[in-house]
Protein backbone atom coordinates (compact mmCIF):
# COMPACT_ATOMS: atom_id res chain seq x y z
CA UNK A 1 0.00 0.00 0.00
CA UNK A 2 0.92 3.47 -0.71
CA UNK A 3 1.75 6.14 1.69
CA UNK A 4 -0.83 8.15 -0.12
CA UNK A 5 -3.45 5.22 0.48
CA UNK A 6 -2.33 4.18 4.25
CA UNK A 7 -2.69 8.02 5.11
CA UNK A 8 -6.64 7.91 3.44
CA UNK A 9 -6.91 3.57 5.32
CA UNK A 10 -6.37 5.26 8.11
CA UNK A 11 -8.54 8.43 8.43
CA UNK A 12 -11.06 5.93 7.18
CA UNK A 13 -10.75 3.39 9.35
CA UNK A 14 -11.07 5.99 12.49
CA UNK A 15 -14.23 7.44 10.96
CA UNK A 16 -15.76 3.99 10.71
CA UNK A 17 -14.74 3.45 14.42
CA UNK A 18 -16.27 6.21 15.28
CA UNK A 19 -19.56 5.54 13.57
CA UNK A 20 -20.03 2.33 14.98
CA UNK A 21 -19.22 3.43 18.64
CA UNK A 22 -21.01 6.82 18.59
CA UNK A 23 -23.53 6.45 16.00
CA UNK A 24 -25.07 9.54 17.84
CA UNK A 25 -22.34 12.21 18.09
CA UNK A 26 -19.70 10.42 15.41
CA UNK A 27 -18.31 14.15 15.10
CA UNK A 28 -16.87 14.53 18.79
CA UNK A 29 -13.32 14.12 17.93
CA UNK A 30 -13.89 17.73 15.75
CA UNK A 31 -15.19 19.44 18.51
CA UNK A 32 -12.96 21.62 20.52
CA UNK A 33 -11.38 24.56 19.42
CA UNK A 34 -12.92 27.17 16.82
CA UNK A 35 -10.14 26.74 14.46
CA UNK A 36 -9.52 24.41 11.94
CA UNK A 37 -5.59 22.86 12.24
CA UNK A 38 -3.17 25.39 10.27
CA UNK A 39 0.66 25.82 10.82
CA UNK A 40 2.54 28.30 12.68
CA UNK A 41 5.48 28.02 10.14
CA UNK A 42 3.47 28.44 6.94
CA UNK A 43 0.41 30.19 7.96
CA UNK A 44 -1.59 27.34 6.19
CA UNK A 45 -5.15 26.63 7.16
CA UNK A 46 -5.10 22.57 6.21
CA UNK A 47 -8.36 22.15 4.57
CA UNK A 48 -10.28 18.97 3.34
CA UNK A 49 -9.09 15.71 4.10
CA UNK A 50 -6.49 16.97 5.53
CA UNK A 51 -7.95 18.60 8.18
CA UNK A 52 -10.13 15.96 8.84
CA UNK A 53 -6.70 13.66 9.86
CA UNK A 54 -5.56 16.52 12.01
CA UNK A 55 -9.05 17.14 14.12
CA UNK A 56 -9.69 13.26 13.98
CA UNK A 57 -6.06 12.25 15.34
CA UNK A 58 -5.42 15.61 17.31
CA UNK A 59 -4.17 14.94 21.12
CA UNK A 60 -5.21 18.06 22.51
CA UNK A 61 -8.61 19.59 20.65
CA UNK A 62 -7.81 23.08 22.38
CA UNK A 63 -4.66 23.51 20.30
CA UNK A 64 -4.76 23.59 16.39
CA UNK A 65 -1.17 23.99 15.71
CA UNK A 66 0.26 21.35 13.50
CA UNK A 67 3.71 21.84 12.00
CA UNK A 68 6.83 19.33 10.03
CA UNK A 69 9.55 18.50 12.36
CA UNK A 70 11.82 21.17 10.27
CA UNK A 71 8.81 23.27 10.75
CA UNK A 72 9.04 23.28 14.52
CA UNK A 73 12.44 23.80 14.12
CA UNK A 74 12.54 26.72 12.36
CA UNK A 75 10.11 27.83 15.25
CA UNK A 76 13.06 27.02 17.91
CA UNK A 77 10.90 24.02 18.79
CA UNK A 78 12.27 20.23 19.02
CA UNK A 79 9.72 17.29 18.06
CA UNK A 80 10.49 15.09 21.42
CA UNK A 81 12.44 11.83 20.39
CA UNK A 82 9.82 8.66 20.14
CA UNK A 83 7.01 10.88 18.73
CA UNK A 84 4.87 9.72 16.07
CA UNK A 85 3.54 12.00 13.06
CA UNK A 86 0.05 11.78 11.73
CA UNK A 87 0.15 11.64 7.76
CA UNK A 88 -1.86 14.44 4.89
CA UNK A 89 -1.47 14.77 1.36
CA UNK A 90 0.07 17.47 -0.81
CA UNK A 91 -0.79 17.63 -4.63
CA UNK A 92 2.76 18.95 -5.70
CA UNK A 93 2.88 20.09 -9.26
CA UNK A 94 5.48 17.89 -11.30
CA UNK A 95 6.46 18.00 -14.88
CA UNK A 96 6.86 14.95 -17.39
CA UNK A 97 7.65 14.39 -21.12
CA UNK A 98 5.70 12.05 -22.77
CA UNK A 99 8.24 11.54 -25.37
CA UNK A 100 11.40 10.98 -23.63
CA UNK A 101 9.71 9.77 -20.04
CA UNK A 102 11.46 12.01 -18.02
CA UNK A 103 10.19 13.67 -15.06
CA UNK A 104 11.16 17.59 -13.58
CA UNK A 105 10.06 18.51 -10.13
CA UNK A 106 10.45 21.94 -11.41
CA UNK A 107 9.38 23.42 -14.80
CA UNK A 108 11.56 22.75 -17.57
CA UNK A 109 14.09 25.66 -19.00
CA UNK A 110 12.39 27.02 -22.01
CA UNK A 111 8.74 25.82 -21.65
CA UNK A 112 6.48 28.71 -22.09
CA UNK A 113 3.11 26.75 -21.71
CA UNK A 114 2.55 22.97 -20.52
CA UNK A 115 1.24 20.55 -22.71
CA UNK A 116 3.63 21.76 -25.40
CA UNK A 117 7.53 22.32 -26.43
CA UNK A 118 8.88 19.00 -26.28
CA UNK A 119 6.20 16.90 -25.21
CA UNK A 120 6.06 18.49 -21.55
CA UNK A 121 3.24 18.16 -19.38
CA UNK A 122 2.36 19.57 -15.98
CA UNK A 123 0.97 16.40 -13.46
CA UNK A 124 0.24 16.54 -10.09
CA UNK A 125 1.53 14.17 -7.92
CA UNK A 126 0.02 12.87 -4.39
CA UNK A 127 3.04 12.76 -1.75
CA UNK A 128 2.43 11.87 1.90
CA UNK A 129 3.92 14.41 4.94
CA UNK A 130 4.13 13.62 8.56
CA UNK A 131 3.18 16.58 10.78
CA UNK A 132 3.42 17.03 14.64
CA UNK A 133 1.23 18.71 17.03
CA UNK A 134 2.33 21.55 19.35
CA UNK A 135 1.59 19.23 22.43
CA UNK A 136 4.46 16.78 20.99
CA UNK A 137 7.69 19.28 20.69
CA UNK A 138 9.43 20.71 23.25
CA UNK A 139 9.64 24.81 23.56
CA UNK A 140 6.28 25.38 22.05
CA UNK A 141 5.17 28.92 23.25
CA UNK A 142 1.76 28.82 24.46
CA UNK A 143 -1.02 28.71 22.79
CA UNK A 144 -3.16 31.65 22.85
CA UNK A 145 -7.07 31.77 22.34
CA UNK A 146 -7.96 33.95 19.97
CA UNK A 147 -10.34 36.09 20.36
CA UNK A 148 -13.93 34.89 18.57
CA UNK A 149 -16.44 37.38 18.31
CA UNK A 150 -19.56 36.91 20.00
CA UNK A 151 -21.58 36.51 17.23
CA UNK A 152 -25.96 36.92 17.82
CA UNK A 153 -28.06 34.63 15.70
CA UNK A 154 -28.75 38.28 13.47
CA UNK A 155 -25.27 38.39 12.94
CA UNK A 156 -24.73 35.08 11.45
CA UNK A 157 -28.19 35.51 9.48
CA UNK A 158 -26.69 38.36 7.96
CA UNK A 159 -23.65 36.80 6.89
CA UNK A 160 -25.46 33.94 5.40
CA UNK A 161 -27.43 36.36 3.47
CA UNK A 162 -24.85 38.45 2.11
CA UNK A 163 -24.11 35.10 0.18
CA UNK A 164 -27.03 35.94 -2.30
CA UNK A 165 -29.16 32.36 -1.77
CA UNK A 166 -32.54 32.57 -1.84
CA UNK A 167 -33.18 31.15 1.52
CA UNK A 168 -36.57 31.90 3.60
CA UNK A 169 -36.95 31.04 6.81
CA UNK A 170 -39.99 29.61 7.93
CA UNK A 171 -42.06 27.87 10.98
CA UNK A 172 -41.38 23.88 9.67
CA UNK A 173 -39.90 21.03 10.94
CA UNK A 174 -37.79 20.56 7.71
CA UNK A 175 -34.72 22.15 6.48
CA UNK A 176 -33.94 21.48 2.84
CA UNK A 177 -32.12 22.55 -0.28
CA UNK A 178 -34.42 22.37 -3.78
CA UNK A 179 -31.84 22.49 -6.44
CA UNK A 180 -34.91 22.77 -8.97
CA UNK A 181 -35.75 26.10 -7.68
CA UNK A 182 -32.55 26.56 -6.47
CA UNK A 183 -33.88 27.62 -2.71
CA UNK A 184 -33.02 26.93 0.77
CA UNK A 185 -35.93 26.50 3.44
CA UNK A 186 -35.04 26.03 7.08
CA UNK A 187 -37.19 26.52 10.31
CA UNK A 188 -37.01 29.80 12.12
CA UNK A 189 -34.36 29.88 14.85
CA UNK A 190 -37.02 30.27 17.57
CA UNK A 191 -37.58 26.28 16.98
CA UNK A 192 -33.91 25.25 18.02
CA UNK A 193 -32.84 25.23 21.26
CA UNK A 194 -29.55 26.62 20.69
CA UNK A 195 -27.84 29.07 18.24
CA UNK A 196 -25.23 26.44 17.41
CA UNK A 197 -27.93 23.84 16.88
CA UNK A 198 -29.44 26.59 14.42
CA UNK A 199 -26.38 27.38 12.25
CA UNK A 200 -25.44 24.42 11.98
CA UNK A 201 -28.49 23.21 10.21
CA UNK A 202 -28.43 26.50 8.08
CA UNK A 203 -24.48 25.63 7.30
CA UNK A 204 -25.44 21.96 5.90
CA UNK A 205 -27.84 23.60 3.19
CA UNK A 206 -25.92 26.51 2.37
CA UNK A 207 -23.50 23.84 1.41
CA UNK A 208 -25.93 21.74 -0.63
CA UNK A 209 -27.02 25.50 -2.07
CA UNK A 210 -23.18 25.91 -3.62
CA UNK A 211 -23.13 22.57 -5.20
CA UNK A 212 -26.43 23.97 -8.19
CA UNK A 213 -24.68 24.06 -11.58
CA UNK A 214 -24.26 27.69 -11.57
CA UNK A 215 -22.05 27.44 -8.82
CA UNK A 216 -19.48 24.10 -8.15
CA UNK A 217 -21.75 22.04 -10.30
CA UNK A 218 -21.73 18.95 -7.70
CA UNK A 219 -24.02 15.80 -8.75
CA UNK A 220 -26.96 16.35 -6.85
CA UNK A 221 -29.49 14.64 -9.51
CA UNK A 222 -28.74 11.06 -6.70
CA UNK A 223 -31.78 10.35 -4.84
CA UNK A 224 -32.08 8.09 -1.56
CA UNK A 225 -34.49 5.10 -3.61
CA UNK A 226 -32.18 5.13 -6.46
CA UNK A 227 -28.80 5.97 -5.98
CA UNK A 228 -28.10 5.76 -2.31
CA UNK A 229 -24.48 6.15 -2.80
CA UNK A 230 -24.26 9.66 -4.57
CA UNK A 231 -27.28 10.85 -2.05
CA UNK A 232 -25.01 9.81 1.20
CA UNK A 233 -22.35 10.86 -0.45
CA UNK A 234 -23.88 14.85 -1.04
CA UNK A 235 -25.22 14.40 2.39
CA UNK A 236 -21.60 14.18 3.66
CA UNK A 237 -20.27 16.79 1.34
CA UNK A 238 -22.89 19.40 3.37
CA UNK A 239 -22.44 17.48 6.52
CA UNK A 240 -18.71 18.19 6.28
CA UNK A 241 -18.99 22.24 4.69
CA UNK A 242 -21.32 22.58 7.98
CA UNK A 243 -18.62 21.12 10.02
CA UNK A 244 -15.85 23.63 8.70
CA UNK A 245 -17.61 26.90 8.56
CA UNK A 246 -18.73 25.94 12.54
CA UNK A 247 -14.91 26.36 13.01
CA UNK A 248 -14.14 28.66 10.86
CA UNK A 249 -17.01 30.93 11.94
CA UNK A 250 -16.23 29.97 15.98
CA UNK A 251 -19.67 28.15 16.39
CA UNK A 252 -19.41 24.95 18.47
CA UNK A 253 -20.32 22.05 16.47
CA UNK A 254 -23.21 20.77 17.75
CA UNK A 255 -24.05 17.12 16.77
CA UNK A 256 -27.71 16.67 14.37
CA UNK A 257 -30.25 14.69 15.36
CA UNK A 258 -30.57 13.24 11.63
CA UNK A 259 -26.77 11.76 11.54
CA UNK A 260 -28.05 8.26 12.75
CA UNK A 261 -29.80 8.21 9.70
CA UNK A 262 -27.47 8.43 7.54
CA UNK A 263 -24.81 6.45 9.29
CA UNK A 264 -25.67 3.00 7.78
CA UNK A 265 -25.00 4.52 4.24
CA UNK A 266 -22.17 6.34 5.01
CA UNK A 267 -20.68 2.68 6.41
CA UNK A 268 -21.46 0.95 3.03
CA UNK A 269 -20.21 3.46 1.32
CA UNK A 270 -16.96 3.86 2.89
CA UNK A 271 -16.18 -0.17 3.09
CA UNK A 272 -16.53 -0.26 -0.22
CA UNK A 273 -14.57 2.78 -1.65
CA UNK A 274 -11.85 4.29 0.99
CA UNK A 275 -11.78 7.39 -0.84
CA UNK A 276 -15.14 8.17 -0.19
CA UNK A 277 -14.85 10.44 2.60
CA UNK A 278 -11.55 11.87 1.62
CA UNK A 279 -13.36 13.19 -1.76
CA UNK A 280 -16.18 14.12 0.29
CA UNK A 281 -13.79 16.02 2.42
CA UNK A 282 -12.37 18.13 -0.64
CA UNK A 283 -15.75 19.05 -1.76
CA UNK A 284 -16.77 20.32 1.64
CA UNK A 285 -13.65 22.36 1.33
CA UNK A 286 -14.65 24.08 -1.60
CA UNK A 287 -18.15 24.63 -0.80
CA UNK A 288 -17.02 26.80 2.70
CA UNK A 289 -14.74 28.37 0.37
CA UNK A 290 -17.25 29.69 -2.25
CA UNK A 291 -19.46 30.37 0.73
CA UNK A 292 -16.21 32.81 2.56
CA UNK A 293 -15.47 33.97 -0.95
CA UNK A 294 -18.89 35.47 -1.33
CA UNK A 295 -19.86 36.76 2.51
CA UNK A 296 -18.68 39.52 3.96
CA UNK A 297 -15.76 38.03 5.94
CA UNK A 298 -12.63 36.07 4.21
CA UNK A 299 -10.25 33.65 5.44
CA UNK A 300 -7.56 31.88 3.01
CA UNK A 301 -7.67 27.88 3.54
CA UNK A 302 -5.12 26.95 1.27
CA UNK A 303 -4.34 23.04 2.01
């Protein structure tokens, strides 16, 4: 097995774990701090599958720093001797020629554009880093809380609406995306009982709302009676965008009462293809993207 493929076994294996012993709050190993994992020495906000690894395998939830063991170095920290790194993938951009077989980590001299002069092509290739947490090196400063903003349930309505969705708000007891119409429908936030409870449900279609072909053009044509995989599979896409603009916006993620149901699905789905949550991962990434690129409030997640 690749390193690539033991890094995406793993995550996947601790997901299923965690789905079979908590069917009811499988997301408790992402709960903690407001931020998603990012690196002191790069300022990169790890995104998608890869900061799925670094909530699920995190050993202290209160600290998001993650870092190489150069990384820490360059820091004045020292990765204590015996410690093991958790894996995540980079797509680094490689260059080969088709003609002569040859590969260039770097692009060639005298190739203007790729996929010309002299049979050169630009590929990406999947390489597996280990990273450390903060709580696993030795003269780490710190790590100081930043400050979230205490954010009122008009605040947050705002900033979903400054999105441009059509989305009403009405007394129900369903929340739901129509990608016919292209609307979003959720209950009023009188009917939760908490604000986190509230935004998170608004967060899942908001990401269902980004995938309409005028937007990230995501399959969403798979329906529950006759293709149960690309339904649970969309279901974790917005299941996942919720879960990363909770952190990003500093809203505690607050498990939803309709997980169990899709639990069963998400199980099939991920015995039989191991990729299926790290895909479903990358998607979620892009849909909080489009959703920060088009609010009022921006943070670059790069990774």
């Amino acid at each position: 097995m690749s390193k690539p493929d033991a890094i995406i076994t793993k995550m996947t294996e601790a997901i299923v774990k965690a789905m079979k012993d908590e069917p009811e709050a499988w997301t408790k190993p992402w709960a903690g701090n407001s931020e998603l994992p990012n690196n002191p020495a790069t300022g990169t906000i790890y995104s998608g599958g890869n900061a799925m690894m670094l909530l699920m395998f995190s050993p202290d939830a209160s600290d998001p720093r993650w870092s190489t063991y150069k990384g820490w170095q360059k820091l004045g920290a020292q990765v204590r001797k015996g410690e093991e790194g958790t894996g995540i993938l980079f797509f680094n951009p490689s260059w080969k020629n088709d003609k002569t077989g040859k590969w260039s980590k770097t692009k060639p001299e005298g190739v203007i554009t790729v996929r010309q002069d002299e049979g050169w092509r630009q590929v990406g290739v999947l390489r597996g880093y280990a990273v450390f947490h903060a709580s696993q090196c030795d003269g780490v400063e710190p790590y100081e809380q930043p400050e979230v903003s205490d954010f009122s349930t008009e605040d947050h309505r705002e900033w979903f609406q400054s999105a441009g969705a059509d989305w009403e708000e009405k007394p129900s007891d369903m929340a739901y995306y129509s990608p016919s119409v292209d609307k979003i429908v959720t209950p009023e936030a009188s009917q939760f009982h908490t604000i986190e409870g509230w935004f998170g449900t608004v967060a899942h279609e908001f990401t269902h709302w980004t995938g309409h072909s005028s937007r990230l053009d995501r399959d969403q044509t798979g329906h529950r009676l006759f293709d149960r995989k690309g339904y649970a599979f969309e279901e974790l896409v917005a299941e996942l965008g919720a879960t990363f603009l909770c952190k990003m916006r500093g809203v505690e993620i607050e498990t939803r009462p309709d997980h169990v149901r899709y639990i069963q699905s998400w199980l099939k789905a991920l015995d039989n293809d191991p990729k299926f949550i790290w895909d479903a991962a990358g998607k979620a990434s892009k849909a909080m993207n489009y959703i920060l690129d088009n609010t009022t409030d921006r943070k670059e997640v790069t990774v």
